[in-house]
C-alpha atoms as a PDB file:
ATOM      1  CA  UNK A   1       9.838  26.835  61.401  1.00  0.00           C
ATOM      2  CA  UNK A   2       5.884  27.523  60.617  1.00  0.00           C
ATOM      3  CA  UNK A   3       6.762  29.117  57.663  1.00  0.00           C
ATOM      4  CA  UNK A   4       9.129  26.392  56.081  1.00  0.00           C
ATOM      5  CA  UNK A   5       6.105  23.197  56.967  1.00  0.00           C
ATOM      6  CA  UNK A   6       3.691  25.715  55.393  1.00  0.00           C
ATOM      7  CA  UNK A   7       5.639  26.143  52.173  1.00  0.00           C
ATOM      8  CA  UNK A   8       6.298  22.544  52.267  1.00  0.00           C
ATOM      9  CA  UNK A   9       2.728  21.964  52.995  1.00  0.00           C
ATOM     10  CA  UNK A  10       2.052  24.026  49.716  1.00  0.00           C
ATOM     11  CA  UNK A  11       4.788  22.251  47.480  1.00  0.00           C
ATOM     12  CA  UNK A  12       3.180  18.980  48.502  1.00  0.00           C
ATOM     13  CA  UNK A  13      -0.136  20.158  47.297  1.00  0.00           C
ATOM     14  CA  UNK A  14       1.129  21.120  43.881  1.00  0.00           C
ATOM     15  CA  UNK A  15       3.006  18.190  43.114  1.00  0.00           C
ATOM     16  CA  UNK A  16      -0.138  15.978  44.119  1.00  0.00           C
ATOM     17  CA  UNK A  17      -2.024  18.630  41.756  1.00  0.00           C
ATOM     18  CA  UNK A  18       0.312  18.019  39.099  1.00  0.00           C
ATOM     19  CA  UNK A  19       0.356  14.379  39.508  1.00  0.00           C
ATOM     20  CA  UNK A  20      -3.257  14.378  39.425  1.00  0.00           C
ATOM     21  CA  UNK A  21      -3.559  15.925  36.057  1.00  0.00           C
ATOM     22  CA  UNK A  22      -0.129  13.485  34.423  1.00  0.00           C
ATOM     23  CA  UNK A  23      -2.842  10.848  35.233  1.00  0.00           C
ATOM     24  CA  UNK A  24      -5.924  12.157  34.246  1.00  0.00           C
ATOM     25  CA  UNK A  25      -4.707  13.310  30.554  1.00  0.00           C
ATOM     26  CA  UNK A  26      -1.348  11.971  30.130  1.00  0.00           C
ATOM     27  CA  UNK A  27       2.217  12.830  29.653  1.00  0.00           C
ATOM     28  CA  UNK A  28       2.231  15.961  26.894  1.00  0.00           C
ATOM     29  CA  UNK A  29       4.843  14.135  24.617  1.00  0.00           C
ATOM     30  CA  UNK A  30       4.044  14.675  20.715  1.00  0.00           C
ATOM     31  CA  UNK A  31       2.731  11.142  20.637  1.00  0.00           C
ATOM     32  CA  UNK A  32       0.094  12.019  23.464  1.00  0.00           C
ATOM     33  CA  UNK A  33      -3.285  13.349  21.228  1.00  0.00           C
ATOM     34  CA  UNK A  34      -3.181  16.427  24.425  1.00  0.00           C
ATOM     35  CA  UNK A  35       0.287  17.150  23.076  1.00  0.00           C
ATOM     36  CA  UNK A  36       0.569  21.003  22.807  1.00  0.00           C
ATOM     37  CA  UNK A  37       3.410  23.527  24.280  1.00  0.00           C
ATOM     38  CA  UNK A  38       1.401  24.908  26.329  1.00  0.00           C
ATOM     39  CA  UNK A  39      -0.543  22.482  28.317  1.00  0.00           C
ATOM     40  CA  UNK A  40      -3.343  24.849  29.091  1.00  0.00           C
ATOM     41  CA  UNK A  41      -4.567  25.299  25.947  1.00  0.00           C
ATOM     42  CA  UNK A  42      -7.754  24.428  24.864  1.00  0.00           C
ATOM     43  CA  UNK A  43      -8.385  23.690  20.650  1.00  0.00           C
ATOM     44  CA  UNK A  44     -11.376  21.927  20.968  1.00  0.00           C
ATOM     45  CA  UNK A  45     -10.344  18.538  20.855  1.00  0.00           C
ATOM     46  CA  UNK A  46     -12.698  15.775  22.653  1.00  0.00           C
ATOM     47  CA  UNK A  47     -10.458  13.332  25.625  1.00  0.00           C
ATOM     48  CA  UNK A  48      -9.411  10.558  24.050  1.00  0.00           C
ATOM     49  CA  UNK A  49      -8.262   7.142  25.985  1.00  0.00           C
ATOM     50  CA  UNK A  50      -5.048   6.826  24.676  1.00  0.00           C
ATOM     51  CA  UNK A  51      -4.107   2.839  25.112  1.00  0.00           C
ATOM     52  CA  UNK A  52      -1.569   2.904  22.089  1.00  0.00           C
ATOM     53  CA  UNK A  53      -0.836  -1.008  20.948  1.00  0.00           C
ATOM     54  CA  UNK A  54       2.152  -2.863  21.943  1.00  0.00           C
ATOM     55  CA  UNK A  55       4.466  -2.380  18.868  1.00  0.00           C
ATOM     56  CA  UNK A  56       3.867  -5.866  16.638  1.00  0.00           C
ATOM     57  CA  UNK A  57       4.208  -6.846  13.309  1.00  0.00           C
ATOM     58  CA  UNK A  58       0.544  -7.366  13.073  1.00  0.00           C
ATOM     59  CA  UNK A  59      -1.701  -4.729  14.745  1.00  0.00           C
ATOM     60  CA  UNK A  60       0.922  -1.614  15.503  1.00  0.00           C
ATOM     61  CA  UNK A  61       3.921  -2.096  12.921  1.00  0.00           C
ATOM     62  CA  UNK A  62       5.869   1.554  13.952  1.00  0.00           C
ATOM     63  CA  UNK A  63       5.811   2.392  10.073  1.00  0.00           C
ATOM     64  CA  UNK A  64       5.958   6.388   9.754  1.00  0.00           C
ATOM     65  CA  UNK A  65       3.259   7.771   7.711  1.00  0.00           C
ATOM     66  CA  UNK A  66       3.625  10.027   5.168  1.00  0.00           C
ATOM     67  CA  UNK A  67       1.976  13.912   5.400  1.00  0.00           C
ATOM     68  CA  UNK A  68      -1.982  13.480   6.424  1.00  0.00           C
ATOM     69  CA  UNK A  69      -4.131  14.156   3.314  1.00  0.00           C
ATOM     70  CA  UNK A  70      -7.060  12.252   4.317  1.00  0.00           C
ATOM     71  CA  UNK A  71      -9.240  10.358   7.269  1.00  0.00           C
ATOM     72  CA  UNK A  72     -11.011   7.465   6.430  1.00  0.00           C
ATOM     73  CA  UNK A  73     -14.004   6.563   8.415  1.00  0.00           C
ATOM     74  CA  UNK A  74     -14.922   2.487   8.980  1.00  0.00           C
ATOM     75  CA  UNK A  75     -17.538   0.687  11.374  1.00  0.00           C
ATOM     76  CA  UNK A  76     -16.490  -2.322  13.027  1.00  0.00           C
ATOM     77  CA  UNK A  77     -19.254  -4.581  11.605  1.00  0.00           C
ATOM     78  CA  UNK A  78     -19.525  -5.977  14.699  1.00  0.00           C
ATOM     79  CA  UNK A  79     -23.026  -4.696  15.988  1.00  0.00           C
ATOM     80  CA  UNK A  80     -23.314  -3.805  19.953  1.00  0.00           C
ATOM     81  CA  UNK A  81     -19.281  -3.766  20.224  1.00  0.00           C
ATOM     82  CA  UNK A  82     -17.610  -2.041  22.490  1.00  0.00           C
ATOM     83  CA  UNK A  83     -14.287   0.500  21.778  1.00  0.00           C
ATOM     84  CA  UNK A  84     -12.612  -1.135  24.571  1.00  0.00           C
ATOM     85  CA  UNK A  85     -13.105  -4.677  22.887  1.00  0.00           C
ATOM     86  CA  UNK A  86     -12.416  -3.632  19.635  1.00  0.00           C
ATOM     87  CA  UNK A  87      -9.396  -2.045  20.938  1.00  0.00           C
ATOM     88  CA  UNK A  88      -8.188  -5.049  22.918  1.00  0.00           C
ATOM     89  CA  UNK A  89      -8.985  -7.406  19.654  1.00  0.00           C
ATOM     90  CA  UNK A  90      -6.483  -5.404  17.993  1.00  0.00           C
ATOM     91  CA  UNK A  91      -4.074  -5.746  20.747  1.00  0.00           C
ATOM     92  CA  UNK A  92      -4.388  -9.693  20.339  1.00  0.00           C
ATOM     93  CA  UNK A  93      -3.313 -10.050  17.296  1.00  0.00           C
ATOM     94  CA  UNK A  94       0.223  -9.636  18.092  1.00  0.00           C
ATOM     95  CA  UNK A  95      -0.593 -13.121  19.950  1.00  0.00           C
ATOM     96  CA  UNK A  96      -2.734 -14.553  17.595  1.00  0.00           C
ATOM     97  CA  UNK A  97      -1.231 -13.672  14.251  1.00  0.00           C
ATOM     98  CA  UNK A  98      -4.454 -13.948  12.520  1.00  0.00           C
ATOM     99  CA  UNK A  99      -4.976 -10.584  10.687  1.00  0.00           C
ATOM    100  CA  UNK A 100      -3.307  -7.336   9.818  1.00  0.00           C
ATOM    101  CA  UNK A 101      -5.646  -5.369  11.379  1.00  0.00           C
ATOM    102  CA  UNK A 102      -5.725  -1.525  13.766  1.00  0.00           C
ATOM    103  CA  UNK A 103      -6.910   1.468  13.638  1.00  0.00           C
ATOM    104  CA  UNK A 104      -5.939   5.064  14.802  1.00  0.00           C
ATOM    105  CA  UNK A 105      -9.160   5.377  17.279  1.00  0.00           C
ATOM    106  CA  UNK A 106     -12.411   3.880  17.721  1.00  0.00           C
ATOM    107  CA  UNK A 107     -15.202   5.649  18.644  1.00  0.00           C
ATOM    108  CA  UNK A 108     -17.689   4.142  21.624  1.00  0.00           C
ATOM    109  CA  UNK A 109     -21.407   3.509  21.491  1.00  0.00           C
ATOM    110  CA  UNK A 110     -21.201   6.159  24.427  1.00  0.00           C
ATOM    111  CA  UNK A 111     -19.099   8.663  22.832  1.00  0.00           C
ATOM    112  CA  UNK A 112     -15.800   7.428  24.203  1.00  0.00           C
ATOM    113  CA  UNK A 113     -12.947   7.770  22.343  1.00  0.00           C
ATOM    114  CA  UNK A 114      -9.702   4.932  22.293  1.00  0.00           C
ATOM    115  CA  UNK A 115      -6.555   5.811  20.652  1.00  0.00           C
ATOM    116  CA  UNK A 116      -4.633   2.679  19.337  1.00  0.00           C
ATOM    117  CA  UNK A 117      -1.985   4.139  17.352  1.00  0.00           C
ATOM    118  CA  UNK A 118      -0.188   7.568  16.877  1.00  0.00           C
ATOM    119  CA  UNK A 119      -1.389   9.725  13.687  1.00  0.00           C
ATOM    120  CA  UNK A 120       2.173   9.255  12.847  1.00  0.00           C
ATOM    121  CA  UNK A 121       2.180   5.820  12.303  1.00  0.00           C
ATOM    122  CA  UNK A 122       0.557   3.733   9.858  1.00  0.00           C
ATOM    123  CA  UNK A 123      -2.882   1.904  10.918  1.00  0.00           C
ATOM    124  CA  UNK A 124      -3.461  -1.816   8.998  1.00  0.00           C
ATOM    125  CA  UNK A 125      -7.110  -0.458   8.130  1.00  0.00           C
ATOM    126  CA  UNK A 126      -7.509   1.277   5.085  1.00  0.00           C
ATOM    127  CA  UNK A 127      -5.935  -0.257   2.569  1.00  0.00           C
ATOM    128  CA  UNK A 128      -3.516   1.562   0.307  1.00  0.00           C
ATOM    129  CA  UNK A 129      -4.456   4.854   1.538  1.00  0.00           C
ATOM    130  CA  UNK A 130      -2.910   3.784   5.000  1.00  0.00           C
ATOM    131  CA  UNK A 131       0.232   5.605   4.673  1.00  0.00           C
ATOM    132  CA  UNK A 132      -1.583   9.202   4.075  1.00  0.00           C
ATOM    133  CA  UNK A 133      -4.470   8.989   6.193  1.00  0.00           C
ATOM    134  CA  UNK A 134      -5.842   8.663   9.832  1.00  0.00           C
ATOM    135  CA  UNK A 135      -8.479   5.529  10.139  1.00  0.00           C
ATOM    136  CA  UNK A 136     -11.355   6.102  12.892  1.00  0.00           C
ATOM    137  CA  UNK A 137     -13.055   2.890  13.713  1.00  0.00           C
ATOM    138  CA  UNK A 138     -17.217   3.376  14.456  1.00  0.00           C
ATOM    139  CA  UNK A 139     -18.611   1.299  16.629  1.00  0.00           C
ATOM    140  CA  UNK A 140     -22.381   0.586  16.299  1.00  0.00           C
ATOM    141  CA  UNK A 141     -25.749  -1.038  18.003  1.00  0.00           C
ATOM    142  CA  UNK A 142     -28.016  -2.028  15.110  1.00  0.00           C
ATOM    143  CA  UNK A 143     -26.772  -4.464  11.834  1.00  0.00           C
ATOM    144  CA  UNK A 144     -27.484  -1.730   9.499  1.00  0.00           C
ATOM    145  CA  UNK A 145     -24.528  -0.122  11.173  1.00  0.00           C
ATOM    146  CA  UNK A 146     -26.086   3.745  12.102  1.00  0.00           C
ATOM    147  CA  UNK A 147     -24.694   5.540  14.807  1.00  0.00           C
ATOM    148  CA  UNK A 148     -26.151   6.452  17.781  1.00  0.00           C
ATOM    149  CA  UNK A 149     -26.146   9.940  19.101  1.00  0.00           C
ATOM    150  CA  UNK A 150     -23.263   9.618  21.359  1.00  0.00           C
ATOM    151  CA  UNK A 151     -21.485   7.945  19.176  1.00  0.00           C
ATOM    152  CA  UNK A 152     -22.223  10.362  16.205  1.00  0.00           C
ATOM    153  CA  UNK A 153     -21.389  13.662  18.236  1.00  0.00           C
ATOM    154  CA  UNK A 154     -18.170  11.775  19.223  1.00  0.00           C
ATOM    155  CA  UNK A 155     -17.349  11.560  15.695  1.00  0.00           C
ATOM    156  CA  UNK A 156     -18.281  14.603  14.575  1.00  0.00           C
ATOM    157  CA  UNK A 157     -16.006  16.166  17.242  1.00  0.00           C
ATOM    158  CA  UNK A 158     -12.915  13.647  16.623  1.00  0.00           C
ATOM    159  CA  UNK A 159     -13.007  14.162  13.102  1.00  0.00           C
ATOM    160  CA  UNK A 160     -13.511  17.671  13.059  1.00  0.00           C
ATOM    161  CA  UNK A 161     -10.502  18.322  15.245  1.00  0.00           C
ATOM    162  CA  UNK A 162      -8.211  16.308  13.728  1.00  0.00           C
ATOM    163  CA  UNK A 163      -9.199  17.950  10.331  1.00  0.00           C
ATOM    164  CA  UNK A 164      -8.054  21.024  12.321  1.00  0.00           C
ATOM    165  CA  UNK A 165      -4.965  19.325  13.904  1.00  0.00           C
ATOM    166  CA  UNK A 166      -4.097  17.736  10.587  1.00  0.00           C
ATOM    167  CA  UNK A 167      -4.800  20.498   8.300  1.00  0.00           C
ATOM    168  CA  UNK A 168      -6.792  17.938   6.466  1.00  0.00           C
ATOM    169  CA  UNK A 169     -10.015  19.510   4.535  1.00  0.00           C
ATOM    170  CA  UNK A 170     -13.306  17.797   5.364  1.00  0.00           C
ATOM    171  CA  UNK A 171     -13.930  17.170   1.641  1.00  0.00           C
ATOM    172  CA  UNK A 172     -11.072  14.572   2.044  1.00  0.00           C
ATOM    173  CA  UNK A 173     -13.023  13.437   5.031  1.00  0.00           C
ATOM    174  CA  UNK A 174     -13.972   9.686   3.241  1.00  0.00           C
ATOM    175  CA  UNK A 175     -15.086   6.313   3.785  1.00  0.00           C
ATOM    176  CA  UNK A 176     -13.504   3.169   3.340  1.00  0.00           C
ATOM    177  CA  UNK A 177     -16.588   2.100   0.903  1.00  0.00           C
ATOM    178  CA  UNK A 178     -14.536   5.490  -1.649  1.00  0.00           C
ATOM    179  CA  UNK A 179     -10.892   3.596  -1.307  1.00  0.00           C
ATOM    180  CA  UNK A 180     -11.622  -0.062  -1.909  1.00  0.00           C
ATOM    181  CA  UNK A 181     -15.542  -0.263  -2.368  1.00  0.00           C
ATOM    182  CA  UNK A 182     -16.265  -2.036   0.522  1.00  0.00           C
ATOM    183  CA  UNK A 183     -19.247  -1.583   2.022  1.00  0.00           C
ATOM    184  CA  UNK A 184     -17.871   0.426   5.005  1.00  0.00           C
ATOM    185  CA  UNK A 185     -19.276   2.177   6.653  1.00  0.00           C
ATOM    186  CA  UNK A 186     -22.262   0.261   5.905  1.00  0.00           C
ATOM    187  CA  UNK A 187     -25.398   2.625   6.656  1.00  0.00           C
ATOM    188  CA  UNK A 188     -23.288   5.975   5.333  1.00  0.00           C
ATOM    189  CA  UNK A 189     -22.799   4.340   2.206  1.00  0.00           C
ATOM    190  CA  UNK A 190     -26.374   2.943   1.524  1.00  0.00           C
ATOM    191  CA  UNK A 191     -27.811   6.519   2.752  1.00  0.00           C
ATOM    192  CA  UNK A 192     -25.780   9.089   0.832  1.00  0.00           C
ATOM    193  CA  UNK A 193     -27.366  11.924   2.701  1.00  0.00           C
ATOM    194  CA  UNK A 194     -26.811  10.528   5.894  1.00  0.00           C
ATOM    195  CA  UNK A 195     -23.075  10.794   4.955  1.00  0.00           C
ATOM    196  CA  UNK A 196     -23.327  14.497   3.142  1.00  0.00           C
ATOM    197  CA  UNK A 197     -25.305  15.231   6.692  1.00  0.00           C
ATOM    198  CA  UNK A 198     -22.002  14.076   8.697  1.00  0.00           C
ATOM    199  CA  UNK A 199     -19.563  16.335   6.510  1.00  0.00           C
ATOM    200  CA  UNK A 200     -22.124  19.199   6.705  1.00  0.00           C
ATOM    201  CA  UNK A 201     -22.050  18.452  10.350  1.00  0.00           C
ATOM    202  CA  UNK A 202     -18.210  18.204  10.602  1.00  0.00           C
ATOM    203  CA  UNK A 203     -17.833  21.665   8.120  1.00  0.00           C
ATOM    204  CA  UNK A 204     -20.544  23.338  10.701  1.00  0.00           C
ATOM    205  CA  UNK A 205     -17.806  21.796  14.194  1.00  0.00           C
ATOM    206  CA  UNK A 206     -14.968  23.595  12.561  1.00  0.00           C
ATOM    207  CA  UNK A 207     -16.015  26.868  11.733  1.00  0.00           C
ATOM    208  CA  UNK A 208     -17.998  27.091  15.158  1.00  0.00           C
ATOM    209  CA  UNK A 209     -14.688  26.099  16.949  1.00  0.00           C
ATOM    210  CA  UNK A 210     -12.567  28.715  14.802  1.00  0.00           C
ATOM    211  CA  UNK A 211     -15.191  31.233  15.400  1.00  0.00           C
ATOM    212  CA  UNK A 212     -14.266  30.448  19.359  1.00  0.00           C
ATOM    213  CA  UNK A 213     -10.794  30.261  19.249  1.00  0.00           C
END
């Protein structure tokens, strides 16, 4: 009798265990960014939030991208916005109506990471290159629209792994400012070094995270 309430005891424990982790990094589905057969394994990538949209015509339209040759990097032009809000703006629209507007994630001013939509799916945020490429959203403190440190080593990380994940070279690593000539995102396109820095800096994540693996 022990020995059955002591392996029941244990079974108890592992479920809670496992339950534990379902919450903490979600379900392992291929639309979950920790999707991978083995759950265990570890390729580098940073957590993300994932808080996909509610499927709408305006923010999250379900249209099926085609293969990933690029990802295009924006800031939110909002200065001292959050991920979360910028997230939950997006989520709005499919009330309000008022813009065609998402991206794939958005990066924090504390390094947090929200994933809107699958990197299957279309985003409405970069134009005609939406239907090849994965959109990160930046957010930033200051009007000239630099990132902070968090929020840069976030980025760095994101955008290095998905280059990985992808199989998406960082020289097609690219700003909306090189698809449409918008000024976007604003301080990477008015400091060209800055933005050579943040490719050098992506090109110097990957190989140390090769070299690892």
């Amino acid at each position: 009798m022990k020995r059955f309430t002591i392996v029941g005891c244990v079974l108890v424990l592992i479920l809670t265990a496992v339950g534990i982790l379902y919450n903490v990094l979600g379900s392992f589905g291929e639309d979950s960014p920790y999707y991978h057969p083995d759950p265990a394994y570890d390729d580098g990538r940073p957590y993300i939030d994932v808080q996909l949209l509610t499927p709408n015509q305006y923010s999250r339209p379900c249209i099926a991208t085609n293969k990933i040759k690029g990802i295009v990097i924006h800031y939110v032009g909002n200065p001292g916005s959050t991920a979360q809000g910028n997230r939950d703006y997006f989520e709005g629209l499919k009330d309000t109506g008022e813009a065609y507007a998402s991206s794939n994630f958005i990066v924090g001013l504390e390094g947090e990471i929200i994933q809107c939509i699958p990197t299957n799916e279309i985003a409405y945020c970069s134009n005609e290159r939406n239907i090849d490429t994965v959109s990160i959203e930046v957010c930033h403190e200051t009007a000239d629209g630099k990132f902070n440190t968090y929020t840069y080593q976030s980025l760095v990380n994101l955008t290095g792994w998905l280059c990985m994940y992808l199989d998406v070279s960082p020289k097609n690593v690219i700003r909306h400012y090189d698809v449409t000539g918008k000024i976007c995102p604003k301080y990477y396109v008015e400091h060209e070094d800055a933005w050579e820095t943040f490719i050098d800096d992506v090109k110097v994540w990957i190989r140390t995270e090769k070299r690892r693996q």
